[in-house]
N, C-alpha and C. Protein backbone atom coordinates (compact mmCIF):
# COMPACT_ATOMS: atom_id res chain seq x y z
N UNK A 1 -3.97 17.30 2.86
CA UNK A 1 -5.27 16.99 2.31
C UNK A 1 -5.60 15.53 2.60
N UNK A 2 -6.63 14.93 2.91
CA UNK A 2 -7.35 14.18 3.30
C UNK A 2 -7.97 13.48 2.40
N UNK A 3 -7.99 12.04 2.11
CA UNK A 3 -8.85 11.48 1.18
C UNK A 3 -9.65 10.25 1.56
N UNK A 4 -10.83 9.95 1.38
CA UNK A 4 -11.76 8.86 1.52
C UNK A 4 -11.42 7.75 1.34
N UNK A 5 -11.16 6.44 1.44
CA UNK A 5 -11.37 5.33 0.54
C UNK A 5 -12.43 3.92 1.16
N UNK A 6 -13.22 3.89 0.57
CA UNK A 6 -14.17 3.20 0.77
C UNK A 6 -13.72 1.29 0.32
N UNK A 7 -14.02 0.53 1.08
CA UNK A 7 -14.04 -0.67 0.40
C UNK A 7 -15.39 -0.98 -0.39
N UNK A 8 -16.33 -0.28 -0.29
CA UNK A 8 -17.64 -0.58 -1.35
C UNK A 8 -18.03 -0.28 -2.34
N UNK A 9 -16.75 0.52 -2.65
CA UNK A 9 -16.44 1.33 -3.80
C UNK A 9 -15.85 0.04 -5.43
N UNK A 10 -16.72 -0.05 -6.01
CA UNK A 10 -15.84 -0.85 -7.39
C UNK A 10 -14.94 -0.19 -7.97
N UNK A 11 -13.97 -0.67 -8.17
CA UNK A 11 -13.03 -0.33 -9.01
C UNK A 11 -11.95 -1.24 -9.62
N UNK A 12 -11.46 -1.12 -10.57
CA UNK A 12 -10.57 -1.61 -11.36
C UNK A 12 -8.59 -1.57 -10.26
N UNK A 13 -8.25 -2.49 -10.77
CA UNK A 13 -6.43 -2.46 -10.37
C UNK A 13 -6.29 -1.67 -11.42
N UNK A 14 -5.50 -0.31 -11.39
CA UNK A 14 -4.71 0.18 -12.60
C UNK A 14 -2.95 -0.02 -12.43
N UNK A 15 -2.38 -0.85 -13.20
CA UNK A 15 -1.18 -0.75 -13.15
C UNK A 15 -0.16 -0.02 -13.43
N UNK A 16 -0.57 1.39 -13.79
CA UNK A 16 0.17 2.60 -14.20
C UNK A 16 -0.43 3.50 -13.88
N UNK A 17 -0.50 3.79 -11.96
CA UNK A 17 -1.09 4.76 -11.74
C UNK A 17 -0.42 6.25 -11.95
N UNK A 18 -1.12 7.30 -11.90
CA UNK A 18 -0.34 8.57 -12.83
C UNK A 18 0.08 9.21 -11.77
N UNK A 19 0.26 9.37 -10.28
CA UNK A 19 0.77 9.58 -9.73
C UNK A 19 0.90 9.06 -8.30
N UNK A 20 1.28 9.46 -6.84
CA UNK A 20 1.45 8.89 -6.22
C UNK A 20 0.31 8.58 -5.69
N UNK A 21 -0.29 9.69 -5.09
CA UNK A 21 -1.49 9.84 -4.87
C UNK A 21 -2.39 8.52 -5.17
N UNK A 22 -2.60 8.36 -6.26
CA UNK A 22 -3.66 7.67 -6.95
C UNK A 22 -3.07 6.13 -6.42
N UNK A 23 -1.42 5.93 -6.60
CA UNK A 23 -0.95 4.58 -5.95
C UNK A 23 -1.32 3.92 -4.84
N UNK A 24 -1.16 4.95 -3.49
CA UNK A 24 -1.70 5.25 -2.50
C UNK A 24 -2.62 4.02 -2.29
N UNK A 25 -3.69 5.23 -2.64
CA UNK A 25 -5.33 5.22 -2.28
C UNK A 25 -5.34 3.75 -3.25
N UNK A 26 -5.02 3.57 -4.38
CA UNK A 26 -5.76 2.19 -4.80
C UNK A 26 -4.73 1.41 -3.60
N UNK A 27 -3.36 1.28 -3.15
CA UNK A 27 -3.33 0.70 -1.96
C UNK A 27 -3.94 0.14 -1.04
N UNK A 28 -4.70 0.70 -0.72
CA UNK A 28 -5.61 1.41 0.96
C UNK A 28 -6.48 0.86 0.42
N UNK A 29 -7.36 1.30 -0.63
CA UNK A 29 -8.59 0.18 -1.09
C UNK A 29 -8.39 -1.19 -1.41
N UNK A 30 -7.13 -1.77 -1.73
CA UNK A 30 -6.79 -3.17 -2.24
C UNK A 30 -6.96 -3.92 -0.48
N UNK A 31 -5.91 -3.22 0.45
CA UNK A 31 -5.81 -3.71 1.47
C UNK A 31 -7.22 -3.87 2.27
N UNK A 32 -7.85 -2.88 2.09
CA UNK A 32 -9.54 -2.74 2.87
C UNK A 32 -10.26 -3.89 2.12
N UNK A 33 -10.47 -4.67 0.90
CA UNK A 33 -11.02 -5.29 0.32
C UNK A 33 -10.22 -7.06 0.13
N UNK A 34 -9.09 -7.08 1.09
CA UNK A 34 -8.14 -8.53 0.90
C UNK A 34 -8.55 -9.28 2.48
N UNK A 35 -8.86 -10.35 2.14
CA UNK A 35 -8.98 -10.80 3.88
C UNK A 35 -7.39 -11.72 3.47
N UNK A 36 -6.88 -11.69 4.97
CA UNK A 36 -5.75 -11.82 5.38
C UNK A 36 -5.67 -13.54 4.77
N UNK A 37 -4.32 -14.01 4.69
CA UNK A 37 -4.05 -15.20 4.21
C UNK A 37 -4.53 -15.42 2.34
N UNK A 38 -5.03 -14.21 1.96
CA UNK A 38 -5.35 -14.57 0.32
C UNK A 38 -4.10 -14.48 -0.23
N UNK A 39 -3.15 -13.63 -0.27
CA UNK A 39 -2.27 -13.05 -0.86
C UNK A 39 -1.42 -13.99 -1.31
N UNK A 40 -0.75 -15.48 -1.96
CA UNK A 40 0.16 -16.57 -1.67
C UNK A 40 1.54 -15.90 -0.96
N UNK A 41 1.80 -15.15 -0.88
CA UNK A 41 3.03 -14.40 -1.09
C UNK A 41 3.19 -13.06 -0.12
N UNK A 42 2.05 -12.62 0.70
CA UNK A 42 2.05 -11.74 1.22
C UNK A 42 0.87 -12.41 2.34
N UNK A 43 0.88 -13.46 3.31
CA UNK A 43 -0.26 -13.95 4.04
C UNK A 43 -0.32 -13.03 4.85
N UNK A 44 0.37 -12.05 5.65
CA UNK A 44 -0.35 -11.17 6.34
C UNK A 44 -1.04 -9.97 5.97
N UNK A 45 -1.19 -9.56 4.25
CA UNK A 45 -1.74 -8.86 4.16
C UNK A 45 -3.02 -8.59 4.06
N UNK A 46 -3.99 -7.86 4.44
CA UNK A 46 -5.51 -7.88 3.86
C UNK A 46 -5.93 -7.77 5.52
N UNK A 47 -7.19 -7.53 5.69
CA UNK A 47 -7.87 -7.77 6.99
C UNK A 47 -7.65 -9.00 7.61
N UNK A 48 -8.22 -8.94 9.16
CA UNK A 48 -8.20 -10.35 9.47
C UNK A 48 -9.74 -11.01 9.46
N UNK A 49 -10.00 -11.78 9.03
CA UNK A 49 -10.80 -12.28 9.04
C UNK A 49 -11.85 -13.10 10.20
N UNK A 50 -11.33 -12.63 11.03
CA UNK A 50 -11.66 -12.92 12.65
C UNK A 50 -13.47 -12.36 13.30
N UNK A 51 -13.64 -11.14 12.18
CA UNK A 51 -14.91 -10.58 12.75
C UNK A 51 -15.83 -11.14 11.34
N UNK A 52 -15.57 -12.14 10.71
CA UNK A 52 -16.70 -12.57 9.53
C UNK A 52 -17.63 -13.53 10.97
N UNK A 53 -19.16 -13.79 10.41
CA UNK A 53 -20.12 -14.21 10.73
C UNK A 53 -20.89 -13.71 12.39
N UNK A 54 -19.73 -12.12 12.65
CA UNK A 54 -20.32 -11.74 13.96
C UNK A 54 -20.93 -10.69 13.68
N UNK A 55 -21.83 -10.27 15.01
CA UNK A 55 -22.58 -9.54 14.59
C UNK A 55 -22.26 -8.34 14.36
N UNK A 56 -22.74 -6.61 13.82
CA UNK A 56 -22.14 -5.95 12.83
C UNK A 56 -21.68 -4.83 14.22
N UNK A 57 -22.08 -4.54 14.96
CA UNK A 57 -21.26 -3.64 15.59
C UNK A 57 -19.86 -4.69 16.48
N UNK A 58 -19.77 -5.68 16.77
CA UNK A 58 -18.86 -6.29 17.11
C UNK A 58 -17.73 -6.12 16.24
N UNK A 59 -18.09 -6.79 15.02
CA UNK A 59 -17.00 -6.90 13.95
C UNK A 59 -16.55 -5.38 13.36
N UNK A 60 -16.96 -4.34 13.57
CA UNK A 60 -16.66 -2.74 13.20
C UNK A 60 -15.60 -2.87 14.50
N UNK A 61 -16.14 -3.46 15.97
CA UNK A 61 -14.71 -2.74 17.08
C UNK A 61 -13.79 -3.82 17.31
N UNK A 62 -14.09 -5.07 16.81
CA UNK A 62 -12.72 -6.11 16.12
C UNK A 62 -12.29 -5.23 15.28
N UNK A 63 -12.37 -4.57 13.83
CA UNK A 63 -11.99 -4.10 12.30
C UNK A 63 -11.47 -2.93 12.66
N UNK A 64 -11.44 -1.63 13.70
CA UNK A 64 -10.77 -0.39 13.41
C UNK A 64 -9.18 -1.11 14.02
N UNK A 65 -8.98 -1.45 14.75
CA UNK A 65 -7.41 -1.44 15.09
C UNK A 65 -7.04 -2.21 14.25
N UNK A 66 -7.36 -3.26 13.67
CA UNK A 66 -6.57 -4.18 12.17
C UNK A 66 -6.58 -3.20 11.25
N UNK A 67 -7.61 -2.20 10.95
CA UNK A 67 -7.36 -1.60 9.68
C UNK A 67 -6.14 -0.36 9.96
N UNK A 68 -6.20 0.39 10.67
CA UNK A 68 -5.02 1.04 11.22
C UNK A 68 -3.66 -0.41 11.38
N UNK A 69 -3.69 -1.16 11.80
CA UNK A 69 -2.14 -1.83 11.76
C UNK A 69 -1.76 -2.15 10.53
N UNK A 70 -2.79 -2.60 9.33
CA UNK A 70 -2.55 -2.99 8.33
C UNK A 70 -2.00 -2.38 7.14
N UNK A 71 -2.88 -0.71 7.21
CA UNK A 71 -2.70 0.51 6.28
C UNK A 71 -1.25 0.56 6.87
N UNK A 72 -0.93 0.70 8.06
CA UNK A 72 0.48 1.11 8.61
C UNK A 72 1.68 0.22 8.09
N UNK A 73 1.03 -1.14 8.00
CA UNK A 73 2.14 -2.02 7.72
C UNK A 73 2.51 -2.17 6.44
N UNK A 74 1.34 -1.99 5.73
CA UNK A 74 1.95 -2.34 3.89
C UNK A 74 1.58 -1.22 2.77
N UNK A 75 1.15 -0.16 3.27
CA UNK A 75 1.22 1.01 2.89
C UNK A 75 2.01 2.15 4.02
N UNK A 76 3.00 2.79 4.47
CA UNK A 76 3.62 3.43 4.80
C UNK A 76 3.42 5.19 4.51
N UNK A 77 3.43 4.78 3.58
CA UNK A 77 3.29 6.72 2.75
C UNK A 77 1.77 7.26 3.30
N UNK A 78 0.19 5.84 3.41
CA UNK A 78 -0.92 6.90 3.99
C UNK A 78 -0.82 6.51 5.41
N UNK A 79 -1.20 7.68 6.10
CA UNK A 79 -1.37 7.65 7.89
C UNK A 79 -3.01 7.85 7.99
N UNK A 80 -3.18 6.90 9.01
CA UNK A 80 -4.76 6.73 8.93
C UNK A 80 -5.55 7.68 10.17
N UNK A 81 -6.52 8.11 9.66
CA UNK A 81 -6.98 9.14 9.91
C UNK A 81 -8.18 9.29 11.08
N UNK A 82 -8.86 8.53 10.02
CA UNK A 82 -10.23 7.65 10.88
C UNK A 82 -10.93 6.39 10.00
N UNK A 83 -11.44 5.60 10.53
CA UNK A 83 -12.11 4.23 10.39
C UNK A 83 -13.62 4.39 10.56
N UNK A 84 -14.21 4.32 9.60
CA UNK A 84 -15.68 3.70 9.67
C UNK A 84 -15.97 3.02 8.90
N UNK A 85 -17.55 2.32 9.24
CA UNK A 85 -18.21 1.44 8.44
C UNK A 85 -19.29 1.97 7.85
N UNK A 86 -19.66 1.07 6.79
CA UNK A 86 -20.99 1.61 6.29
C UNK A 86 -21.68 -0.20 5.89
N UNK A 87 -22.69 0.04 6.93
CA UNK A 87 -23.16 -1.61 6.79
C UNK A 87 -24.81 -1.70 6.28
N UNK A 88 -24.80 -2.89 5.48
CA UNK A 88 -25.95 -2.94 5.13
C UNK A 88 -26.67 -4.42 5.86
N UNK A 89 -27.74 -4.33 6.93
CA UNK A 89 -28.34 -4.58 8.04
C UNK A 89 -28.88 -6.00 7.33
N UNK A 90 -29.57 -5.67 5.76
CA UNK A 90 -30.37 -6.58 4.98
C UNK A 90 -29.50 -7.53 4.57
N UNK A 91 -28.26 -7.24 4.35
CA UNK A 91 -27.59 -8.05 3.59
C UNK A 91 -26.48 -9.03 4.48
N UNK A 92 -26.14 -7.78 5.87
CA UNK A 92 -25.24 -7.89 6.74
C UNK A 92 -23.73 -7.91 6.62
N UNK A 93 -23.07 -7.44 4.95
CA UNK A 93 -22.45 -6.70 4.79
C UNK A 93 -21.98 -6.08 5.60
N UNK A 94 -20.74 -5.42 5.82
CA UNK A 94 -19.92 -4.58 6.67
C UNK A 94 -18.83 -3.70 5.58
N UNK A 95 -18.68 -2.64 5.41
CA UNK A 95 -17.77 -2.04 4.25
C UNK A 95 -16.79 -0.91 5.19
N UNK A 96 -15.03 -1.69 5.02
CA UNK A 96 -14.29 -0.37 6.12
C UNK A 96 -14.46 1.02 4.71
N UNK A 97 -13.76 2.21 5.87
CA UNK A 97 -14.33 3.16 5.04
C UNK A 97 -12.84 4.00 5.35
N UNK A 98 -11.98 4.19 5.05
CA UNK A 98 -10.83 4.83 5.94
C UNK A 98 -10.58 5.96 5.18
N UNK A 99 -10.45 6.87 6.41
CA UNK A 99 -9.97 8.93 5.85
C UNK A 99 -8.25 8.35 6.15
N UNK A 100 -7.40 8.71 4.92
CA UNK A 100 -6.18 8.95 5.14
C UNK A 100 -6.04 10.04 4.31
N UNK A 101 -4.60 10.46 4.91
CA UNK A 101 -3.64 11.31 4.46
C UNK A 101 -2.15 11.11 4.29
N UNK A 102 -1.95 11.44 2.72
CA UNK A 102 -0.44 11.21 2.11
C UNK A 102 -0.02 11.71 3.12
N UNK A 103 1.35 10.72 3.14
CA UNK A 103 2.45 11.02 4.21
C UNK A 103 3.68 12.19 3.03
N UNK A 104 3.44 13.55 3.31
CA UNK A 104 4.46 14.44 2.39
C UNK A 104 6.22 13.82 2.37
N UNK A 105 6.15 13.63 3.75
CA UNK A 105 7.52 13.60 4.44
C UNK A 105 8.13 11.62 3.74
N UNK A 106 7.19 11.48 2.81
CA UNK A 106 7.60 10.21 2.56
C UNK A 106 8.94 10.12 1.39
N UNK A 107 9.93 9.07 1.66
CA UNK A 107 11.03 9.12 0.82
C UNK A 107 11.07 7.55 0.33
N UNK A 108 11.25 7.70 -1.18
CA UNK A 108 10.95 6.30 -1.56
C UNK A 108 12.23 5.53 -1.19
N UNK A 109 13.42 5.97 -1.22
CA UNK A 109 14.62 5.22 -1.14
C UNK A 109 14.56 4.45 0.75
N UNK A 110 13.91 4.81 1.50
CA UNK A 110 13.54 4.22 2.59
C UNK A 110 12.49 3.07 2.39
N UNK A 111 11.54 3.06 1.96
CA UNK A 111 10.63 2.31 1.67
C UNK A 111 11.35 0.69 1.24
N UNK A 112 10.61 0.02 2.06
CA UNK A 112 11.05 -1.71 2.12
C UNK A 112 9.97 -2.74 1.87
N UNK A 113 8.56 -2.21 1.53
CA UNK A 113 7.61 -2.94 1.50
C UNK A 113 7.21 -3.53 0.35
């Protein structure tokens, strides 16, 4: 099964998510919404910040291969599916939009991230 996660989406950090699932995906949305170097402690995580102030179809074909390396690198368990944007022209906004899917075959005692 397949799930959405939008970065234009508001939402809250829950620190006791109720299952994996839900860990996941707020994952995938934390990472879609961090530009790279915020983290003190994690500087490569988050987007790169390389496609801010360009113009909006540029910065969408800078943003799909970072968002695929990134979901890959610090979330493990979702495999990314597909990448889009949803941009607003007026504002010039850019929002990633990524289809993943739980990795079943995932084992936590492997996991190093």
């Amino acid at each position: 099964m397949s799930y959405t996660v939008s970065a234009a989406e508001e939402r809250g950090i829950n620190f006791r998510p109720e299952s994996t699932v839900e860990e996941v995906l707020q994952n995938v949305w934390f990472i879609l919404n961090t530009m790279e170097y915020d983290c003190p402690l994690a500087r490569g995580l988050g987007l790169d910040p390389e496609f801010i102030d360009r113009p909006i179809e540029t910065a969408q074909a800078l943003s799909v291969a970072d968002v695929f390396e990134k979901i890959e690198t610090y979330e493990p368990r979702a495999e990314v599916l597909e990448v889009e944007f949803e941009s607003n022209h007026a504002t010039g906004k850019v929002y990633a939009k990524a289809e993943v899917d739980i990795n079943g075959d995932y084992d936590s005692e492997e996991y190093t991230g």
